[in-house]
C-alpha atoms as a PDB file:
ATOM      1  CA  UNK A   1      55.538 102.773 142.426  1.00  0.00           C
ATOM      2  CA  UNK A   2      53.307 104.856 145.200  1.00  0.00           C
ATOM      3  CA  UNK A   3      54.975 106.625 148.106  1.00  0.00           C
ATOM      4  CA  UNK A   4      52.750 107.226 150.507  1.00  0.00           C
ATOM      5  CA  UNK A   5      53.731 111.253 151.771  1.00  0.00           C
ATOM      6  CA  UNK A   6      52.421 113.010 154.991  1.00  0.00           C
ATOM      7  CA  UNK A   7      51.692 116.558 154.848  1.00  0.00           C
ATOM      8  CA  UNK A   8      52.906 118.144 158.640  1.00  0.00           C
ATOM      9  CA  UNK A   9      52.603 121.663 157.979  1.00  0.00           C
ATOM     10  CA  UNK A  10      50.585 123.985 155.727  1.00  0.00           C
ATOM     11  CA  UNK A  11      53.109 125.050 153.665  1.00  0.00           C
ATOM     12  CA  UNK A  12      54.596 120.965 152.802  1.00  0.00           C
ATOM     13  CA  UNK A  13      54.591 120.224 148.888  1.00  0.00           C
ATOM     14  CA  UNK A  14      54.594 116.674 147.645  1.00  0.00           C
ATOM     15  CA  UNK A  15      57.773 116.020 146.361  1.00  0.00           C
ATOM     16  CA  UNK A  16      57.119 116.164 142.324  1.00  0.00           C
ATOM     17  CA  UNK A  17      59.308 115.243 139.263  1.00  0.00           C
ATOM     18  CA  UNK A  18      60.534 118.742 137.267  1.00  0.00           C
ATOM     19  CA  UNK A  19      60.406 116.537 133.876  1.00  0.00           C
ATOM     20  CA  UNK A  20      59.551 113.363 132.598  1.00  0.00           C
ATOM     21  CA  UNK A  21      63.490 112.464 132.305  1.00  0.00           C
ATOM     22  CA  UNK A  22      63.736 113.596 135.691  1.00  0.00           C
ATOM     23  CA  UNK A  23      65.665 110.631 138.405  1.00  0.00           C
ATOM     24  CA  UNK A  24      65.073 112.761 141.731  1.00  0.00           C
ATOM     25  CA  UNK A  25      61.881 114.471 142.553  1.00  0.00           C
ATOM     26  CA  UNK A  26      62.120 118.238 143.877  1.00  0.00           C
ATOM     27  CA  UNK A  27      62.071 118.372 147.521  1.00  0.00           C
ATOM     28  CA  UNK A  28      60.935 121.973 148.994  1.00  0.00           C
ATOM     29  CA  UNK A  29      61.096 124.070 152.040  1.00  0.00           C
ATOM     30  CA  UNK A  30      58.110 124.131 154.320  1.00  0.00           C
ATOM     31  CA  UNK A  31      60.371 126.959 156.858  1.00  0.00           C
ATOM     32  CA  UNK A  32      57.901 129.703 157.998  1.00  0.00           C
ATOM     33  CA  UNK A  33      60.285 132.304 156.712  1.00  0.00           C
ATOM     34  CA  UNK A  34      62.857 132.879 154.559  1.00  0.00           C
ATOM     35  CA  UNK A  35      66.360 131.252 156.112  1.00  0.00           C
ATOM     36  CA  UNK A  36      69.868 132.774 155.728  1.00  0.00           C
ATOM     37  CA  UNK A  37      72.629 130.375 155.616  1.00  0.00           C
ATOM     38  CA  UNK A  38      76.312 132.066 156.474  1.00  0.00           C
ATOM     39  CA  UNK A  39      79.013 131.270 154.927  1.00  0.00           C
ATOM     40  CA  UNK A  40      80.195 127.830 156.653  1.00  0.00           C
ATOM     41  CA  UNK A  41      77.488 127.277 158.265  1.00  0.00           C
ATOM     42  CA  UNK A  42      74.765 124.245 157.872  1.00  0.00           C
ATOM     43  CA  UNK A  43      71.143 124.936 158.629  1.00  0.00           C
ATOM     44  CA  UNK A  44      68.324 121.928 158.560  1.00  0.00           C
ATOM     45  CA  UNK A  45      65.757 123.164 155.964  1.00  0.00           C
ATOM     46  CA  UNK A  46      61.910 120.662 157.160  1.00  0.00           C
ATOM     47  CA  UNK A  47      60.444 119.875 154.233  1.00  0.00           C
ATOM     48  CA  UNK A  48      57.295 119.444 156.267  1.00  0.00           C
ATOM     49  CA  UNK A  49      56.528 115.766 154.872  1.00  0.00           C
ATOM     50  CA  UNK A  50      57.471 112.308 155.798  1.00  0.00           C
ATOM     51  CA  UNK A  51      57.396 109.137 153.795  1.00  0.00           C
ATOM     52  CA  UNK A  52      56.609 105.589 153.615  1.00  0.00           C
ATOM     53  CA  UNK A  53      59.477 104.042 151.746  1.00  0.00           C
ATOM     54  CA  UNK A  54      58.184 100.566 150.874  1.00  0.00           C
ATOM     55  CA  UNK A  55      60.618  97.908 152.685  1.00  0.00           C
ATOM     56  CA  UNK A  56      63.888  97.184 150.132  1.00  0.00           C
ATOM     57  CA  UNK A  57      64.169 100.992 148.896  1.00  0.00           C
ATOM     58  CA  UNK A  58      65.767 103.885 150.014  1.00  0.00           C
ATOM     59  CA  UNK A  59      65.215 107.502 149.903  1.00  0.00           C
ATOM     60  CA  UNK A  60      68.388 109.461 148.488  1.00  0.00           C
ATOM     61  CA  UNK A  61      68.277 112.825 149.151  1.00  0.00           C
ATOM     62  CA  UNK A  62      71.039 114.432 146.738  1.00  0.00           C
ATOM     63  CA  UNK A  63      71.697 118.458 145.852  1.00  0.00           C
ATOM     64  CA  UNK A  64      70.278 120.196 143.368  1.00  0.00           C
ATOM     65  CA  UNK A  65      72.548 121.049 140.434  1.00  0.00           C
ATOM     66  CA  UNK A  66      71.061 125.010 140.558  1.00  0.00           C
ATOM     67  CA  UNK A  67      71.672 125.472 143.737  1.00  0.00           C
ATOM     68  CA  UNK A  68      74.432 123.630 144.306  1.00  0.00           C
ATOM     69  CA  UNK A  69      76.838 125.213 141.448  1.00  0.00           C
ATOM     70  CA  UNK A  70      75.463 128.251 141.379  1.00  0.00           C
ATOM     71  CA  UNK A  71      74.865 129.412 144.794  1.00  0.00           C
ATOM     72  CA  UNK A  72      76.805 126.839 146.578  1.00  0.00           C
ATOM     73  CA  UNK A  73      74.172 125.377 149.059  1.00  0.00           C
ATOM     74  CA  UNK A  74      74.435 121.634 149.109  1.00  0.00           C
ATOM     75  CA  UNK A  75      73.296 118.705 151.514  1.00  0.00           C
ATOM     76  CA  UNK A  76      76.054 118.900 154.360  1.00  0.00           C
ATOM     77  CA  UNK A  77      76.353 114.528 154.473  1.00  0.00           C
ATOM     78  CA  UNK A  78      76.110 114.652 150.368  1.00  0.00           C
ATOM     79  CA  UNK A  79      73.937 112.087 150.451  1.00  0.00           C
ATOM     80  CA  UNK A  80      70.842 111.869 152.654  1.00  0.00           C
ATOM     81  CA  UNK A  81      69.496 108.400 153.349  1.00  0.00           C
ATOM     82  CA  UNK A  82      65.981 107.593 154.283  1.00  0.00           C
ATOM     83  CA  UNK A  83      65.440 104.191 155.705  1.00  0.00           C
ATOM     84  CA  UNK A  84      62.388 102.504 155.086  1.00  0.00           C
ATOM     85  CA  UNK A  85      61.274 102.582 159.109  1.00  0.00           C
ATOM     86  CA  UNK A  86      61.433 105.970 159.019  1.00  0.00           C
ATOM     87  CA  UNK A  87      58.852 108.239 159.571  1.00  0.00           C
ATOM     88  CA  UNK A  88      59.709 111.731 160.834  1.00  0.00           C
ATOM     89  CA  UNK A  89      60.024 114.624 159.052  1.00  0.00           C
ATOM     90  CA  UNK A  90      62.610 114.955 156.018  1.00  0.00           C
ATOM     91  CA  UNK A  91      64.528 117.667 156.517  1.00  0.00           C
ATOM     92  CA  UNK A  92      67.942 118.469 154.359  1.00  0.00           C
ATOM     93  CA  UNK A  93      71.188 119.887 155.896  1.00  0.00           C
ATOM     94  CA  UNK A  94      71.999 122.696 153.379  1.00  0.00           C
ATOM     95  CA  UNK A  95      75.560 123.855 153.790  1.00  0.00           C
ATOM     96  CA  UNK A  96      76.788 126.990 152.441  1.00  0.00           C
ATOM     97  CA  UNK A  97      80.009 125.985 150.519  1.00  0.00           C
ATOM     98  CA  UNK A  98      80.677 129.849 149.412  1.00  0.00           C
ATOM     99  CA  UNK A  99      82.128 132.829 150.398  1.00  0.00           C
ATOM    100  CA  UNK A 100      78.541 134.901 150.576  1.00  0.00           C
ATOM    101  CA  UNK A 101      75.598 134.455 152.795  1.00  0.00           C
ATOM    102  CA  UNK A 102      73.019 132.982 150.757  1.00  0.00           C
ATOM    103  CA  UNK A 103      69.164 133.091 151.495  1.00  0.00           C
ATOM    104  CA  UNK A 104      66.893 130.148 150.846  1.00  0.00           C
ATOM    105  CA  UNK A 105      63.048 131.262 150.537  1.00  0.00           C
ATOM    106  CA  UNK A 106      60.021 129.862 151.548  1.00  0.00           C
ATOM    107  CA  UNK A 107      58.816 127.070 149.320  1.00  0.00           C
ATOM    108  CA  UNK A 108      62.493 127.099 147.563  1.00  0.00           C
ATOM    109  CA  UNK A 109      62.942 124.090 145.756  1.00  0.00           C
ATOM    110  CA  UNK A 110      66.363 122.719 147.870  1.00  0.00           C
ATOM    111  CA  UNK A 111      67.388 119.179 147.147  1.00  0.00           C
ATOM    112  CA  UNK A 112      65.617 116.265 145.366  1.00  0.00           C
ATOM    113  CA  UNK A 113      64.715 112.813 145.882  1.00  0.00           C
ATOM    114  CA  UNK A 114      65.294 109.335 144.380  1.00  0.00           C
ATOM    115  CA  UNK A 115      63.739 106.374 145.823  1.00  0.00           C
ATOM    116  CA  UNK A 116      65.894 103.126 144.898  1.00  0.00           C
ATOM    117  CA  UNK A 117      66.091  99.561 145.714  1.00  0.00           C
ATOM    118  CA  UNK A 118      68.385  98.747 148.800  1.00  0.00           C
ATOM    119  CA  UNK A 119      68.973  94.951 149.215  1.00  0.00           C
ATOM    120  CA  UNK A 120      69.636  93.657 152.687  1.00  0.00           C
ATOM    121  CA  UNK A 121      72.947  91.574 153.057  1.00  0.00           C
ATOM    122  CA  UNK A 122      74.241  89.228 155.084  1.00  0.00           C
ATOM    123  CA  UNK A 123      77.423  89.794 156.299  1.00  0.00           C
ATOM    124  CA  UNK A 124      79.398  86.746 157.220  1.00  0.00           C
ATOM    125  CA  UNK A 125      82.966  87.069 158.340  1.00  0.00           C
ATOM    126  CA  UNK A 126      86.043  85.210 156.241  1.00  0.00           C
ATOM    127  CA  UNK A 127      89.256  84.281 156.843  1.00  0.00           C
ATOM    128  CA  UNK A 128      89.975  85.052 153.006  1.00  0.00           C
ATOM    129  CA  UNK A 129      88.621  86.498 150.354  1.00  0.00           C
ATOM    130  CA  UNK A 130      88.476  85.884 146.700  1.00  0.00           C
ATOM    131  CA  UNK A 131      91.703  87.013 144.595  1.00  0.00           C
ATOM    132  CA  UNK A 132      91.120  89.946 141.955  1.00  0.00           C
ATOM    133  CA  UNK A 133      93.390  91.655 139.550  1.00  0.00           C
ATOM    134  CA  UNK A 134      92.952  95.184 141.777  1.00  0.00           C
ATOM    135  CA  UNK A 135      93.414  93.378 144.615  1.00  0.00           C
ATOM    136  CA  UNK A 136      93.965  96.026 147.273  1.00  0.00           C
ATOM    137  CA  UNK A 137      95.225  98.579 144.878  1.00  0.00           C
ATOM    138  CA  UNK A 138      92.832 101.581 146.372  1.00  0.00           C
ATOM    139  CA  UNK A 139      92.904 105.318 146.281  1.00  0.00           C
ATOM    140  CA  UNK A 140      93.477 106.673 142.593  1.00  0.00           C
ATOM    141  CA  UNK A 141      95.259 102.854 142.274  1.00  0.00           C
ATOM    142  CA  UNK A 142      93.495 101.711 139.149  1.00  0.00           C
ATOM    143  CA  UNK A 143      94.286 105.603 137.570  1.00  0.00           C
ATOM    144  CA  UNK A 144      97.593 104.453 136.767  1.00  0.00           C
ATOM    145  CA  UNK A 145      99.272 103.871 133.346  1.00  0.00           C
END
């Protein structure tokens, strides 16, 4: 699959897979300077790129598992969603989950990227719906001994 990617700035990398096992593709900041993120706070980080997510996929932008565990800085919505219309810039909302201010550096590697298929439904209303053994057992329900 091609992904079309704008460069807006200078210092915008494409995103690019760390391994050949790898399922999300390392986004990177394209930030003029190094940006400090306080301790409850949630900064947007630009990438400087946008994409051209073919109709029926989605971009997923998801944390990092170095940064995320080890310097708690994750995406502030968990998961970021790119719809396939859009075109700005991608930028990630990087909260600082700690107790320390923690500094994320130009061309820092700060979230990564799947692209995956995103069906369209049709949503029709019901008077009923089908019967299942969980019913509407929710909320640790199916947990139970």
């Amino acid at each position: 699959m091609e992904i079309k990617i704008k460069r807006l700035n200078e210092r915008a990398t494409l995103p690019r897979y760390a391994s050949e096992g790898s399922a999300g593709a390392d986004l990177t900041s394209a930030e003029s300077e190094d940006i400090t993120i306080n301790p409850s706070e949630t900064v947007f980080i630009g990438t400087g790129i946008a994409a051209e997510i073919p109709q029926g996929y989605v971009g997923l932008v998801y944390a990092r598992s170095g940064i995320s565990c080890k310097r708690d800085l994750a995406p502030a919505n968990k998961v970021g969603v790119i719809d396939s219309d859009y075109r700005g810039e991608i930028k990630v909302a990087l909260h600082n989950h700690g107790t320390k201010p923690q500094t994320v550096l130009k061309g820092e590697r700060i979230a990564q990227l799947l692209i995956a298929p995103c069906p369209v439904a049709n949503f029709i209303e019901a008077d009923e719906l089908d019967c299942t053994v969980r019913g509407e057992g929710g909320f640790g329900s199916t947990g139970k001994a």
